[in-house]
Protein backbone atom coordinates (compact mmCIF):
# COMPACT_ATOMS: atom_id res chain seq x y z
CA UNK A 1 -0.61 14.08 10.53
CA UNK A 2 0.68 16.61 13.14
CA UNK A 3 2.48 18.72 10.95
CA UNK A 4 1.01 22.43 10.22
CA UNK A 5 3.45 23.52 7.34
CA UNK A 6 1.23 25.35 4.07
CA UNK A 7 2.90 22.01 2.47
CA UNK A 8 2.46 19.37 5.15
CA UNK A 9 3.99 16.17 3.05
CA UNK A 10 6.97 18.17 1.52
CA UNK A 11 7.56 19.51 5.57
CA UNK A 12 6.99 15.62 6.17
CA UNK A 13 10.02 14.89 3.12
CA UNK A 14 12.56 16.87 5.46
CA UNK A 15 12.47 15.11 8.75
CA UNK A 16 15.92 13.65 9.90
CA UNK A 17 16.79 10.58 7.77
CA UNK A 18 13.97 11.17 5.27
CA UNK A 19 15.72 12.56 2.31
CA UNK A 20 17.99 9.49 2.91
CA UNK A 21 15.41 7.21 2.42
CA UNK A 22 14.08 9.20 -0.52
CA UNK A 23 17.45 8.77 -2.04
CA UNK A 24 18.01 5.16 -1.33
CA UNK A 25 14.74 4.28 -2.93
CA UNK A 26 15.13 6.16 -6.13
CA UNK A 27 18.52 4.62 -6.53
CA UNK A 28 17.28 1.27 -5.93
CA UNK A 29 14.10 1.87 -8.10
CA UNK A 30 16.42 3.38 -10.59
CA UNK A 31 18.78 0.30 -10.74
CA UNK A 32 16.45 -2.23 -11.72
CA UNK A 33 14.44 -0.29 -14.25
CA UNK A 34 17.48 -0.51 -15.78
CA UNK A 35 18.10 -4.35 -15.48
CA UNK A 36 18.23 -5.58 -19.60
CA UNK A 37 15.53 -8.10 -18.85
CA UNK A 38 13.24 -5.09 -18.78
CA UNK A 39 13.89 -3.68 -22.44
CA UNK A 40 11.76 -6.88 -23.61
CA UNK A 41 9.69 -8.33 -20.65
CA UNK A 42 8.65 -5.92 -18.00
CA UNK A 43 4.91 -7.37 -18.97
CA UNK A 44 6.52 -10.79 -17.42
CA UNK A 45 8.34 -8.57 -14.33
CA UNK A 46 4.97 -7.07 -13.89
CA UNK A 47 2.83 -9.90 -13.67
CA UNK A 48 5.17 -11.51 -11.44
CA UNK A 49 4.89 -8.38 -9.04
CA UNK A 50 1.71 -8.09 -8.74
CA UNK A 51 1.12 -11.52 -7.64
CA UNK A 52 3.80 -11.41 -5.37
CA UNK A 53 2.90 -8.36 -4.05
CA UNK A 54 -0.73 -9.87 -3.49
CA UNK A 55 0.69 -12.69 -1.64
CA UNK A 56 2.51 -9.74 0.85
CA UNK A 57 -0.35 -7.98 1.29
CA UNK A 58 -2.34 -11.24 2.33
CA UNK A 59 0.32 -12.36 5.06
CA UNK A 60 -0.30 -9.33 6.85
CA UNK A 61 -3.88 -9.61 6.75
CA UNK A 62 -3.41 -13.19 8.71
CA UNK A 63 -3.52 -15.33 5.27
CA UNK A 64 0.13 -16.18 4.96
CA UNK A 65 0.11 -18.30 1.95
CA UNK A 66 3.37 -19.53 0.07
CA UNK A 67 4.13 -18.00 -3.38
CA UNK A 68 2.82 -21.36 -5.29
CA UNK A 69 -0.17 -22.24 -3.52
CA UNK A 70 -1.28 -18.43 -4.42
CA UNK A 71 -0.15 -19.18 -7.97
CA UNK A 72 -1.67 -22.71 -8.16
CA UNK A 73 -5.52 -21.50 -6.45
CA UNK A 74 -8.19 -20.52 -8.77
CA UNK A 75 -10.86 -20.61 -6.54
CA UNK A 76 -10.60 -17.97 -3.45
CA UNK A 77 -13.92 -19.20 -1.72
CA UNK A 78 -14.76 -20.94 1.47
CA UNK A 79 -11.91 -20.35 3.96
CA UNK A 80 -11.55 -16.70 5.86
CA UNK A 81 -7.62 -16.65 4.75
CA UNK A 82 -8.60 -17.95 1.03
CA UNK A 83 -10.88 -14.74 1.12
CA UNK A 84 -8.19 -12.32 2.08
CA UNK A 85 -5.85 -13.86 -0.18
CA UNK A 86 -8.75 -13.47 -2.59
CA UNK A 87 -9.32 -10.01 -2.03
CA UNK A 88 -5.79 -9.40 -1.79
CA UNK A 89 -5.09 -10.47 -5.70
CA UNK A 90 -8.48 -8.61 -6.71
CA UNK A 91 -7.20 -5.54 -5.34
CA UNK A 92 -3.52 -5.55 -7.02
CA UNK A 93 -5.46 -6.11 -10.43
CA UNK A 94 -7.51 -2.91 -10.05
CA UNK A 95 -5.19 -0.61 -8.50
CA UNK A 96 -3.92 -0.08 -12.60
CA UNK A 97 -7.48 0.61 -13.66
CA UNK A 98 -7.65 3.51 -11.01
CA UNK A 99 -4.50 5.70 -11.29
CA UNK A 100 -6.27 8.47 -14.14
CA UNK A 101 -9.23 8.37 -11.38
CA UNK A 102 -6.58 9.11 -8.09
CA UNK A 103 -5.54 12.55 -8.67
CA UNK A 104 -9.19 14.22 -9.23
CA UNK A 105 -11.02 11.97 -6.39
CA UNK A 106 -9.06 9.56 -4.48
CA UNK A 107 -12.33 9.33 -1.97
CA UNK A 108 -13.87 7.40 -5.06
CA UNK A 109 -11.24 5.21 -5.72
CA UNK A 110 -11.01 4.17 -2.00
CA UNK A 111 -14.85 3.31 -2.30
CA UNK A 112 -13.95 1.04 -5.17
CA UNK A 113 -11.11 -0.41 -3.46
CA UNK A 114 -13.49 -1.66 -0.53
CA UNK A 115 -15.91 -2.70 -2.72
CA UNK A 116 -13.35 -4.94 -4.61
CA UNK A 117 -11.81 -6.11 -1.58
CA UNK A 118 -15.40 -6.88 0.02
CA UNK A 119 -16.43 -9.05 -3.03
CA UNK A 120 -19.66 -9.77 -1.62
CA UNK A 121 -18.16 -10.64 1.50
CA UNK A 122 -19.82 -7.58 3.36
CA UNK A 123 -23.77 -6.16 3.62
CA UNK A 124 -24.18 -3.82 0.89
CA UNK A 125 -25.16 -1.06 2.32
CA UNK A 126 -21.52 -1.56 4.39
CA UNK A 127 -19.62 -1.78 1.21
CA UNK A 128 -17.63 1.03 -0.37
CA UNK A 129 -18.58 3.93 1.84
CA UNK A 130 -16.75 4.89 5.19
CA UNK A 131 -18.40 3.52 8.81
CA UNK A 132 -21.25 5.21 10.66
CA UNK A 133 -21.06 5.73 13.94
CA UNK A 134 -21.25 2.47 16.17
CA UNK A 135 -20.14 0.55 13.45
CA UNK A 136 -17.49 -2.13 14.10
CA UNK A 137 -14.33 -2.62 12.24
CA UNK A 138 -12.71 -6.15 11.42
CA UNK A 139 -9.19 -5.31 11.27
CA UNK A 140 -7.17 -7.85 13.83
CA UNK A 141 -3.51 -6.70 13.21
CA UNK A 142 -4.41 -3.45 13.92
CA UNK A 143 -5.05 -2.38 17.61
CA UNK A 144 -4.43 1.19 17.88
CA UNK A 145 -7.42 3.19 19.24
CA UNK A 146 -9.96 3.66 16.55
CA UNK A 147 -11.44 7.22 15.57
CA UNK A 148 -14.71 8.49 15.70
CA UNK A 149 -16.68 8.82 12.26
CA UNK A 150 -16.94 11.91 12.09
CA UNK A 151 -13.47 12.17 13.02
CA UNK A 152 -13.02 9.71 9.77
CA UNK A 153 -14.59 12.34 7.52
CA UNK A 154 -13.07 14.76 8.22
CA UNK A 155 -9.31 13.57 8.27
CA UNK A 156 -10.38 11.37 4.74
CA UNK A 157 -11.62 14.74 3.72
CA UNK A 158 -8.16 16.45 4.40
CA UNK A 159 -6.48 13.79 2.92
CA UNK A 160 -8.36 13.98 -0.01
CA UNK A 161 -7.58 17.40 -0.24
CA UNK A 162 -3.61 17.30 -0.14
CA UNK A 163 -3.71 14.56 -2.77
CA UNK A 164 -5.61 16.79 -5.45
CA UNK A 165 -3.58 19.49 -4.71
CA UNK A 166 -0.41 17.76 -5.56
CA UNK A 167 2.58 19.59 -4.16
CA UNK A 168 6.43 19.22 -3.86
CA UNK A 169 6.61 16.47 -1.44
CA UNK A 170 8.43 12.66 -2.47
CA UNK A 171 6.50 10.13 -4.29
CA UNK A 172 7.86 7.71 -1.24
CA UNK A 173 6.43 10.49 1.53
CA UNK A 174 3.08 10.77 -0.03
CA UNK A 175 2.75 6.80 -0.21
CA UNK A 176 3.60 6.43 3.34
CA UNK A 177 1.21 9.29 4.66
CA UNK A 178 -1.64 7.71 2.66
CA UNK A 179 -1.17 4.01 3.51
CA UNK A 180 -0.12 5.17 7.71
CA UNK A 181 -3.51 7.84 7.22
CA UNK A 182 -5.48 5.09 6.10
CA UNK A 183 -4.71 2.06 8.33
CA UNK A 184 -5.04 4.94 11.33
CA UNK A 185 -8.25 5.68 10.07
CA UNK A 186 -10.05 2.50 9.42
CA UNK A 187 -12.42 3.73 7.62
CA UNK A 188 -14.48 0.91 6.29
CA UNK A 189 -15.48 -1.89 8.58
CA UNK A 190 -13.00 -4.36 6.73
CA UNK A 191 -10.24 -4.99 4.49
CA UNK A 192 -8.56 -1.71 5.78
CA UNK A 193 -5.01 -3.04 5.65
CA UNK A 194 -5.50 -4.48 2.13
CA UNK A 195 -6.87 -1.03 0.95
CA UNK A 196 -4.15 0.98 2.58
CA UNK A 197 -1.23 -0.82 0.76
CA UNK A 198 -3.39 -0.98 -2.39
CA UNK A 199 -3.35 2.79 -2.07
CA UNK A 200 0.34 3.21 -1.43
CA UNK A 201 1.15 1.36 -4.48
CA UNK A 202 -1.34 3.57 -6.27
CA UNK A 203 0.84 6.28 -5.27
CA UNK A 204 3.74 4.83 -6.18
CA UNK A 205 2.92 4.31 -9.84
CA UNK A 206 0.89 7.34 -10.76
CA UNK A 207 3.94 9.98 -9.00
CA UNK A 208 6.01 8.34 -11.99
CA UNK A 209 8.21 6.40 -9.28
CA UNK A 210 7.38 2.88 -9.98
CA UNK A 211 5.17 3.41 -13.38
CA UNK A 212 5.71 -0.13 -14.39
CA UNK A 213 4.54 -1.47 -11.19
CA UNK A 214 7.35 -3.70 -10.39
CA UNK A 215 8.43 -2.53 -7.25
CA UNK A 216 6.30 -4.44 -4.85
CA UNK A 217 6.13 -2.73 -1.68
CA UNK A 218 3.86 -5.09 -0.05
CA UNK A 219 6.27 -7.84 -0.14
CA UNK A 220 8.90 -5.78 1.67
CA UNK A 221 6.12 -5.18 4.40
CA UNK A 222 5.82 -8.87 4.63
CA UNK A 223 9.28 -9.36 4.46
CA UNK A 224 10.01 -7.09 7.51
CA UNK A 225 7.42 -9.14 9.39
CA UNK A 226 3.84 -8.16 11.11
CA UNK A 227 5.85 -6.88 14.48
CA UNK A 228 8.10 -4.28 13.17
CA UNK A 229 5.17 -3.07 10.58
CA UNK A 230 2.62 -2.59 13.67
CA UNK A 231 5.96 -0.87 15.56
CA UNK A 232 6.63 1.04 12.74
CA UNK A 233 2.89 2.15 12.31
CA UNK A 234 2.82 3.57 15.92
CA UNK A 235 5.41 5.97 14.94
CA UNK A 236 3.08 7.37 12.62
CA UNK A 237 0.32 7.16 15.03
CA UNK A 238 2.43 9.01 17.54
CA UNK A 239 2.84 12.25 15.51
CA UNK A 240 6.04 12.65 16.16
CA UNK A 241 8.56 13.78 14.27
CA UNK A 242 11.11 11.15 14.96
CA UNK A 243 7.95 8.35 14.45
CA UNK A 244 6.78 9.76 11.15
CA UNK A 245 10.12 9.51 10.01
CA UNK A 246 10.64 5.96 11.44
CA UNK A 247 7.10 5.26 9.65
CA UNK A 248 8.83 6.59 6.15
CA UNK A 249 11.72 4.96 5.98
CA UNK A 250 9.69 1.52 7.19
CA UNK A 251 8.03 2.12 3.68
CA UNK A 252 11.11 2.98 1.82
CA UNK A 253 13.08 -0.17 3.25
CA UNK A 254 9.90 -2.25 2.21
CA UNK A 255 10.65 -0.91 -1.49
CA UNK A 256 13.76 -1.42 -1.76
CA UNK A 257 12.97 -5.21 -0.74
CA UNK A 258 10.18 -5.21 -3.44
CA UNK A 259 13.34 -4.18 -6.00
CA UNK A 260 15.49 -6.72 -4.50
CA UNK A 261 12.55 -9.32 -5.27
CA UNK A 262 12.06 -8.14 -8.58
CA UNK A 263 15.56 -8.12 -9.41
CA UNK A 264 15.74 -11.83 -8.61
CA UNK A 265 12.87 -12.09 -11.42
CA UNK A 266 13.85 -10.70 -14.03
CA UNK A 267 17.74 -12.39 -12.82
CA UNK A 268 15.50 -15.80 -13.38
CA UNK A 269 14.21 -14.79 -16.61
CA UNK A 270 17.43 -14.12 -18.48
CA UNK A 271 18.95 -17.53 -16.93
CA UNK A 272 15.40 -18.77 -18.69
CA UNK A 273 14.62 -20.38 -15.44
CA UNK A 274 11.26 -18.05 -15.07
């Protein structure tokens, strides 16, 4: 984050084309909250997703699974990409369980996060606490240069920081600075990207814009493909103005695709053909 404003994310929410994509998303969000399948089954809209947004989240960790094989698996052994998607559906589940945690230490609920993700997967004394130096990172899609750990502290630190504090800034902003903060980071060795969107959507519900969690942003990632997410993800590498901006409205458009999927749910439960 380049920005040096006394409110950094609210400076972020006023970069050209930002409060655009603010808009857009609040309107879309707005819209199907109001869809009349959600009076009586947003429990169903939900569940739905979640696991949708689980399968997202999985493609662009390299396990690009169709919808009903991840609804037909129970076990997530063996395989690396039945791991991910594993990891993946483990994650979505406890990002709910975290949100009262978020606001008054969002350093402990990315430990948990890792550790959830990890499952076992990783040495213990690797799991749910950020690299040491010399410590490698698995994180393929991912190939910007990696920082230093101390350099890890101390921008987790900051980040920490500007979450507790709260401030003025869009619900959409703050998501995108945490998940682009996070996936530039790296801070565990593994299962970054899977933590970063976990922690976007965490954002998303507790600021009160998605508190139903139906507005999947991973699957609007997914949807926009692993290319222009990378793309978009240097812009917020770059610290420019114009590629922070590019990086926010990447994560608005992949809301408003989560709405659009959601809105064909709950459109297939009042037909009764969900």
């Amino acid at each position: 984050m380049s920005t040096t404003a006394s409110d950094p994310l609210a400076a972020l929410g006023s970069l050209p084309g930002v409060p655009d994509a603010v808009d857009s998303v609040r309107t879309s969000v707005d819209r199907v909250y109001g869809h009349r399948v959600m009076r009586r089954r947003s429990n169903e809209v939900t569940a739905e997703a979640a696991l949708r947004g689980s399968r997202g989240s999985a493609a662009l960790s390299g396990a690009d699974w169709n919808l009903e094989e991840v609804r037909r698996r129970t076990d997530f052994s063996g395989e690396d990409e039945a791991r991910v998607v594993g990891a993946a559906l483990r994650l979505t589940a406890e990002a709910g369980q975290l949100l009262s945690i978020w606001r008054q230490s969002p350093l402990r609920v990315l430990a948990r996060l890792h550790l959830v993700a990890a499952g076992g997967a990783t040495p213990d004394d690797a799991v749910g606490r950020p690299r040491l130096a010399g410590e490698p990172v698995d994180e393929p899609l991912i190939e910007a240069p990696l920082p230093g750990a101390e350099e890890v502290a101390g921008r987790l630190e900051g980040l920490s920081r500007l979450i507790i504090a709260g401030g003025s800034a869009p619900a959409l902003v703050t998501a995108a600075v945490v998940h682009g903060e996070l996936l530039a980071l790296r801070p565990f060795g593994s299962h970054n990207g899977l933590v970063a969107r976990t922690a976007e959507r965490i954002v998303l519900i507790g600021s009160g814009l998605d508190p139903k969690s139906i507005c999947p942003a991973e699957v609007g990632h997914a949807e926009q493909g692993r290319a222009a997410y990378v793309a978009a993800f240097e812009g917020y590498t770059s610290g420019t103005p114009e590629g922070m901006a590019a990086w926010i409205a990447h994560c608005g458009r992949s809301v408003e695709l989560g709405v659009r999927e959601s809105t064909a749910v709950c459109e297939a439960l009042q037909r009764g053909a969900a």
